[in-house]
Structure formats: C-alpha cells, structure tokens
PDB file of N, CA and C in Angstrom:
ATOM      1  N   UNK A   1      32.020 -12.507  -8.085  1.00  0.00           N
ATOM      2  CA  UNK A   1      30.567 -12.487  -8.054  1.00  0.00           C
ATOM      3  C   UNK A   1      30.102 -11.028  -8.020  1.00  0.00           C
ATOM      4  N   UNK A   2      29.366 -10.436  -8.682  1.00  0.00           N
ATOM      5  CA  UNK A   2      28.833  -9.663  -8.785  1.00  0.00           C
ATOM      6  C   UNK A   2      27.265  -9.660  -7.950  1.00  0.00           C
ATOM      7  N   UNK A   3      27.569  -8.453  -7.610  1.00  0.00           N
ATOM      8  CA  UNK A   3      26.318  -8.213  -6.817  1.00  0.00           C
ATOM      9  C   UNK A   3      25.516  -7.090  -7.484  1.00  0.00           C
ATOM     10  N   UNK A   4      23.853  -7.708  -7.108  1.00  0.00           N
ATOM     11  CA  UNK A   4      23.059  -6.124  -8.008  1.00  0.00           C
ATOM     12  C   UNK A   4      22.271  -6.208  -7.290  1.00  0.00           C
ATOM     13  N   UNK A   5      21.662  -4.210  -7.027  1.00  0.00           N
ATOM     14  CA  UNK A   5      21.417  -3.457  -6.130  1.00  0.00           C
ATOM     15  C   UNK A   5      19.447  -3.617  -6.401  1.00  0.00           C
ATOM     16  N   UNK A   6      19.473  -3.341  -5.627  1.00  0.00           N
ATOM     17  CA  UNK A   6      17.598  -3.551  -5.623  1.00  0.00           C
ATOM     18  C   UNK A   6      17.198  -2.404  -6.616  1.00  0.00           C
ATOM     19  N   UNK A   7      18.114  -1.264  -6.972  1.00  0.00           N
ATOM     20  CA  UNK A   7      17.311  -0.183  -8.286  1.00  0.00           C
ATOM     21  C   UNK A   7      18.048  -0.998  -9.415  1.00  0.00           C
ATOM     22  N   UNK A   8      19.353  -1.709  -9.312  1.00  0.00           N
ATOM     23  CA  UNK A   8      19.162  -2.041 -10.849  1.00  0.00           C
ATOM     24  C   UNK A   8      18.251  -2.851 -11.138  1.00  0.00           C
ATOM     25  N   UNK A   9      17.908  -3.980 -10.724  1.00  0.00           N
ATOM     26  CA  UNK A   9      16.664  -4.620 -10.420  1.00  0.00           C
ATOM     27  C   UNK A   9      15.318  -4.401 -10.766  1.00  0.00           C
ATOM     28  N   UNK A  10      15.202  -3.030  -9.798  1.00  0.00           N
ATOM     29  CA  UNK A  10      13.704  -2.437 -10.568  1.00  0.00           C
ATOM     30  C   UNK A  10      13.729  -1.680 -11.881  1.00  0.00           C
ATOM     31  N   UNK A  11      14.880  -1.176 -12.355  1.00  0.00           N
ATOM     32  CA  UNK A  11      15.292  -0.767 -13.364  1.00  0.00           C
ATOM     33  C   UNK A  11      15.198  -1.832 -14.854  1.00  0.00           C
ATOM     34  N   UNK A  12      15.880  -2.827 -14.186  1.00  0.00           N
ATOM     35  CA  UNK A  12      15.353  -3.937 -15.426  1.00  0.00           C
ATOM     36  C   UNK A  12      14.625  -4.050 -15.532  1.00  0.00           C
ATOM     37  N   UNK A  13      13.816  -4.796 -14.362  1.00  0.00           N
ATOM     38  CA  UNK A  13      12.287  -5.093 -14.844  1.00  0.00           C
ATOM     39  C   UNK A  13      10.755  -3.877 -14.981  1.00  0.00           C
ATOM     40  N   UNK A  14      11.268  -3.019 -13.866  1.00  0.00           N
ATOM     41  CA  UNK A  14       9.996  -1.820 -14.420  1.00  0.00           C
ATOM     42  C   UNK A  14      10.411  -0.705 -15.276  1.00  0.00           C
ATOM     43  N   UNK A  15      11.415  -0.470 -15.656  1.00  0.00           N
ATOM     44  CA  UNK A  15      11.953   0.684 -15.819  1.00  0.00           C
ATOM     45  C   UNK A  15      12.510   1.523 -14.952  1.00  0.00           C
ATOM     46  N   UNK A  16      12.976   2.826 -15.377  1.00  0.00           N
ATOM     47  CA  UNK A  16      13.755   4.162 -14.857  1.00  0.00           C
ATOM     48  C   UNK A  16      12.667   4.923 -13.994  1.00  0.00           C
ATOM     49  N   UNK A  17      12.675   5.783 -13.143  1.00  0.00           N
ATOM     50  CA  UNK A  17      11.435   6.407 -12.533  1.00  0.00           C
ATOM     51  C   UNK A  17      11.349   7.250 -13.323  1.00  0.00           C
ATOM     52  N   UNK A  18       9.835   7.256 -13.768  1.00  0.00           N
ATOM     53  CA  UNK A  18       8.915   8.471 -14.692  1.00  0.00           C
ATOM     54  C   UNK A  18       8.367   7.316 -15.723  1.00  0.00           C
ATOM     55  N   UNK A  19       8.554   6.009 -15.789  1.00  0.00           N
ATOM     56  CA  UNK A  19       8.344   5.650 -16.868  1.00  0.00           C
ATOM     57  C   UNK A  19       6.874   5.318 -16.621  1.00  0.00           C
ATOM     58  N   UNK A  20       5.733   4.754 -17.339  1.00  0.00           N
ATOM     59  CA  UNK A  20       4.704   4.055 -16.549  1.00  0.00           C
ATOM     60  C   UNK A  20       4.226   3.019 -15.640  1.00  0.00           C
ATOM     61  N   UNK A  21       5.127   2.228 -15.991  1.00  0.00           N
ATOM     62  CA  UNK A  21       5.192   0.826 -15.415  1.00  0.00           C
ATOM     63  C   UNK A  21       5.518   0.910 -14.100  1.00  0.00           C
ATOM     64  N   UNK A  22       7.111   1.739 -14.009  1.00  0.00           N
ATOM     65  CA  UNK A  22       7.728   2.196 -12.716  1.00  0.00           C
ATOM     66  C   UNK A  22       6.272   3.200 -11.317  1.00  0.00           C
ATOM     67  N   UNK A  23       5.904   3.781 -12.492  1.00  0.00           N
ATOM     68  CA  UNK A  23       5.044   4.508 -11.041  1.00  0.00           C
ATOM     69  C   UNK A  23       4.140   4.114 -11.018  1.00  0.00           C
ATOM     70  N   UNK A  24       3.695   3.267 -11.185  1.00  0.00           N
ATOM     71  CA  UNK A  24       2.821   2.413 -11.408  1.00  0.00           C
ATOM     72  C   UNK A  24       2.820   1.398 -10.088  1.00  0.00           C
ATOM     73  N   UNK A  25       3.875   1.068 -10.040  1.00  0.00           N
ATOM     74  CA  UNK A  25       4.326   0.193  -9.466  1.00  0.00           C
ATOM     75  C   UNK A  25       5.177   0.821  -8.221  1.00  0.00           C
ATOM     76  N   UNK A  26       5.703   2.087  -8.313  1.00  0.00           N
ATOM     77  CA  UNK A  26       6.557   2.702  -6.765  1.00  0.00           C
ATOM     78  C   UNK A  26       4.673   3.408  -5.822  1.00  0.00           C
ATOM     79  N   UNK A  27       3.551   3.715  -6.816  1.00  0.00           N
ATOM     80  CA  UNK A  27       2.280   4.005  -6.445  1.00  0.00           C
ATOM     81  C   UNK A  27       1.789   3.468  -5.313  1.00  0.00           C
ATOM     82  N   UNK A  28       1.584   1.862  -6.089  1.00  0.00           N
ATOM     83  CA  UNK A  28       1.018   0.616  -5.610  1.00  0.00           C
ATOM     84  C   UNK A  28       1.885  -0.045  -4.110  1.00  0.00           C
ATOM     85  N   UNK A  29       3.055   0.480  -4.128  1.00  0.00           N
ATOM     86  CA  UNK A  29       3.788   0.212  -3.228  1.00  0.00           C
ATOM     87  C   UNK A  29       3.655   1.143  -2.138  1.00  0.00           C
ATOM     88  N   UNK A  30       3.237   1.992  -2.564  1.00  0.00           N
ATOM     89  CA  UNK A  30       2.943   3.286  -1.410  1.00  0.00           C
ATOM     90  C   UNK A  30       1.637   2.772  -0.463  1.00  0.00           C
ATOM     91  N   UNK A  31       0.730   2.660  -1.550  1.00  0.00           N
ATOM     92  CA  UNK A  31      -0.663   2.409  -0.830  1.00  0.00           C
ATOM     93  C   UNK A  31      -0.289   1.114   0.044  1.00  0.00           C
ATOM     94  N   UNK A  32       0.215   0.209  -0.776  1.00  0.00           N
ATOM     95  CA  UNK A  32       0.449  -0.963   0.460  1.00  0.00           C
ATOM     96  C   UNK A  32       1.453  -0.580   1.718  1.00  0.00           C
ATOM     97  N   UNK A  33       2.110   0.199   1.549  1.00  0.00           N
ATOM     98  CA  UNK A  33       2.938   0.280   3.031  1.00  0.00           C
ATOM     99  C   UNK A  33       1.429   1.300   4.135  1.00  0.00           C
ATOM    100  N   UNK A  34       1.128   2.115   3.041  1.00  0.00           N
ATOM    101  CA  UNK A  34       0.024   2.980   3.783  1.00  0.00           C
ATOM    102  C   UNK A  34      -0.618   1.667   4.807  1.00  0.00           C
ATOM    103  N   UNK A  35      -1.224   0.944   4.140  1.00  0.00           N
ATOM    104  CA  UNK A  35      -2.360  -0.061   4.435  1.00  0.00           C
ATOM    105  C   UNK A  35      -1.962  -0.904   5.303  1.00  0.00           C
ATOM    106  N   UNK A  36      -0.836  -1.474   5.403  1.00  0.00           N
ATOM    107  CA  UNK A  36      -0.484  -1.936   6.539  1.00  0.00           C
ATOM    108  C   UNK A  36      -0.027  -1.138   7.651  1.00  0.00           C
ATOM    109  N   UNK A  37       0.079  -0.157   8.037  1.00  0.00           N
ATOM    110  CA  UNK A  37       0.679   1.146   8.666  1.00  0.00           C
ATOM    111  C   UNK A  37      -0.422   1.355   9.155  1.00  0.00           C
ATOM    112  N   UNK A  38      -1.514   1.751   8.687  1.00  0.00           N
ATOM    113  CA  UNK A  38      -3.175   1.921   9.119  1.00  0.00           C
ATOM    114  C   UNK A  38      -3.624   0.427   9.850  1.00  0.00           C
ATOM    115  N   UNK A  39      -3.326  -0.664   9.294  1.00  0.00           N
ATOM    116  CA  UNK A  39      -3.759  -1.755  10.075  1.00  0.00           C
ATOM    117  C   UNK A  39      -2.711  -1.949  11.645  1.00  0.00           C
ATOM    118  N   UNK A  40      -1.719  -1.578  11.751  1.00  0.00           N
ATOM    119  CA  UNK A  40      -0.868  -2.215  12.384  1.00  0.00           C
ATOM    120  C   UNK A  40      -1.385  -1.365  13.959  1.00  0.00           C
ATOM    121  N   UNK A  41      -1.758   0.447  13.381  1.00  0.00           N
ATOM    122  CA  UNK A  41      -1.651   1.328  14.200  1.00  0.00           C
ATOM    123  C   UNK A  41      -3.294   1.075  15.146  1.00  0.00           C
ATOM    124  N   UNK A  42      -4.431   0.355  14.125  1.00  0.00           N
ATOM    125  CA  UNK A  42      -5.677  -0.060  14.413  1.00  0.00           C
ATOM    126  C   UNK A  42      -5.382  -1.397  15.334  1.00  0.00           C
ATOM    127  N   UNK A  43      -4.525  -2.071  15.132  1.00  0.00           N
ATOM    128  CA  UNK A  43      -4.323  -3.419  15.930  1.00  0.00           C
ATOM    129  C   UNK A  43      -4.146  -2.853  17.593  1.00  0.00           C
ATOM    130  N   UNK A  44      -2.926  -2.035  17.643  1.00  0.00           N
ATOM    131  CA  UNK A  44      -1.972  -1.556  18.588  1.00  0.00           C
ATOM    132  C   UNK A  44      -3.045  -0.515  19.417  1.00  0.00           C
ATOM    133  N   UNK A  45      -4.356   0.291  19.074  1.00  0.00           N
ATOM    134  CA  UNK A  45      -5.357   0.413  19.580  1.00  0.00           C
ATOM    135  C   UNK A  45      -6.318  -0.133  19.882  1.00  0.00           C
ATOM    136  N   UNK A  46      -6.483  -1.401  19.138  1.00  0.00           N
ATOM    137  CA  UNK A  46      -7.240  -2.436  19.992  1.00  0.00           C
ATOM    138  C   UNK A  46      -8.798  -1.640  18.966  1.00  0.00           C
ATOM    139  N   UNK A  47      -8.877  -1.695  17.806  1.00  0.00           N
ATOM    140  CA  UNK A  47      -9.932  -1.110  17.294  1.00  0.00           C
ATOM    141  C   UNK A  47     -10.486  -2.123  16.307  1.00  0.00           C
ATOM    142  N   UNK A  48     -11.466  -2.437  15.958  1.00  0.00           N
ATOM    143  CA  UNK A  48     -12.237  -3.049  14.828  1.00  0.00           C
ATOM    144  C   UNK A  48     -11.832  -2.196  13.902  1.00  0.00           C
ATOM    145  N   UNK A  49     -12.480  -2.711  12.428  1.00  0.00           N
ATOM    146  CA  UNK A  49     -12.436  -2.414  11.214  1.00  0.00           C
ATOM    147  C   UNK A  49     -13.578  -1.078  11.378  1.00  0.00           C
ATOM    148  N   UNK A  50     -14.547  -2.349  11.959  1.00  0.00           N
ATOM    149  CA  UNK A  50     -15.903  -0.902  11.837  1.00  0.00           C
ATOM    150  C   UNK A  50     -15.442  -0.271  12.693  1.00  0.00           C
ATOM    151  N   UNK A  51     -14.876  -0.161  14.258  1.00  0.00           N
ATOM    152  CA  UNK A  51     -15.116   1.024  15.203  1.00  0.00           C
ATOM    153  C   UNK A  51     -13.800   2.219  14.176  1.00  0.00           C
ATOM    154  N   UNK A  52     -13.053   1.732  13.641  1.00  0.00           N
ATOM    155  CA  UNK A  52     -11.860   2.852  13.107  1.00  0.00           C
ATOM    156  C   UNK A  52     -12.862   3.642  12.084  1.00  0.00           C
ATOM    157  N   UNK A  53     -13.512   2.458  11.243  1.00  0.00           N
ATOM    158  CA  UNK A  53     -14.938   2.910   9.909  1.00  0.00           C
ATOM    159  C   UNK A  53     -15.413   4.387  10.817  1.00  0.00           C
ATOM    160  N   UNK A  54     -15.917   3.944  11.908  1.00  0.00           N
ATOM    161  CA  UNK A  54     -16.637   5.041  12.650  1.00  0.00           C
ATOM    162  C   UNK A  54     -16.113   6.231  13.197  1.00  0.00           C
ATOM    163  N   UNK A  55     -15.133   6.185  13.458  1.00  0.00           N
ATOM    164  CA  UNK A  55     -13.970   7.327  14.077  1.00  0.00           C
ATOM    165  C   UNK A  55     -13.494   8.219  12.584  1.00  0.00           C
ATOM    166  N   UNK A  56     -13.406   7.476  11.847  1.00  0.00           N
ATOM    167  CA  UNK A  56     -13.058   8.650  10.340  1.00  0.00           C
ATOM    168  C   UNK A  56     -14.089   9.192   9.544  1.00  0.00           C
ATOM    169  N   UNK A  57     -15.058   8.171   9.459  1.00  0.00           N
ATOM    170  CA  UNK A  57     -16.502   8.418   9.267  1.00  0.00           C
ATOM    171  C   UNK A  57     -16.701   8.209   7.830  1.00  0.00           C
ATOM    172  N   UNK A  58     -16.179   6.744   7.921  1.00  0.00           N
ATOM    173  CA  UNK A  58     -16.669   5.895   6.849  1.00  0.00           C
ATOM    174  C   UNK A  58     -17.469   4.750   6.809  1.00  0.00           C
ATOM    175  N   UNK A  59     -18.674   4.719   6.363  1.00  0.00           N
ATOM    176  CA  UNK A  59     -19.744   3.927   6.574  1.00  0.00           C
ATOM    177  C   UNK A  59     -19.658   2.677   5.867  1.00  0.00           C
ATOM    178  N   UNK A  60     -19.479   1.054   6.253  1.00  0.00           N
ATOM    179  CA  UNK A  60     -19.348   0.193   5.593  1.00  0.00           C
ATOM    180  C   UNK A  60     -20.497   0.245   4.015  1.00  0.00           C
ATOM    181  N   UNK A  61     -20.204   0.058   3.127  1.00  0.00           N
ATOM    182  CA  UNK A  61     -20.776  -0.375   1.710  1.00  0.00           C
ATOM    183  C   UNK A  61     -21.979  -1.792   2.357  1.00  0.00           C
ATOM    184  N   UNK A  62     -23.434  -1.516   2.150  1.00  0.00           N
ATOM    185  CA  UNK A  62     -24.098  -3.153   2.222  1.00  0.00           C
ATOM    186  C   UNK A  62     -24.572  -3.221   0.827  1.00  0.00           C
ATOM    187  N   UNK A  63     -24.165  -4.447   0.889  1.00  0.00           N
ATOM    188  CA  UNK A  63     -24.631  -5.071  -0.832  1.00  0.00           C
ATOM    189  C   UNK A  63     -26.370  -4.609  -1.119  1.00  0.00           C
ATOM    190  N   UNK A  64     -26.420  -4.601  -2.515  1.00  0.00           N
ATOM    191  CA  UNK A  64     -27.609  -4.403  -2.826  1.00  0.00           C
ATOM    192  C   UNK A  64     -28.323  -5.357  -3.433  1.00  0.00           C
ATOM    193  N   UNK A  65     -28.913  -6.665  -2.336  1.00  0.00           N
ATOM    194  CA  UNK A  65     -29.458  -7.831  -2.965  1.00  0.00           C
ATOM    195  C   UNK A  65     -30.958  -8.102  -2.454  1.00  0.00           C
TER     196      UNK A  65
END
C-alpha cells in the first residue's frame, strides 16, 4: 500500500507552489487560520464582536435602507 503525503496531494490537485491556483489557495488558508486565531483569542477574553470592533477601531458597516 502506498501511502501519499498531504503535498503530493496538493500538488495534484492545486498545483506546485507559485502556480495560481496553489496561492490562491495556501492565501485563503492563511486568512482562515488568521480568523479563527482572532476568534479563539476574542473568546478566551471574554470579548464581543463589537467590544474587540471597538478596541482596534473598527466601526460595524449599517446597511443603507
């Protein structure tokens, strides 16, 4: 039995790194580890969405209806 490694893997299906698809996709993977990393560290302080909004000093978006 042959075993295959999680880069040949991404290698098949996204390509080699540099290609588009690949960073495209190692990018998208960044921001999501970011994003949960930012949520986990907001949980573990016991912070809202808005009170963290307020501490970096980002103002929620209100719709324009």
């Amino acid at each position: 039995m042959k075993l295959t490694s999680v880069e040949e893997l991404k290698e098949k299906h996204l390509g080699k790194i540099g290609t588009p698809k690949r960073d495209k996709y190692e990018q998208e993977l960044k921001i999501e580890l970011l994003a949960e990393e930012i949520k986990a560290l907001r949980i573990s302080n016991n912070l809202t969405q808005d009170q963290l909004g307020e501490l970096i000093g980002v103002q929620e978006l209100k719709s324009l209806s």
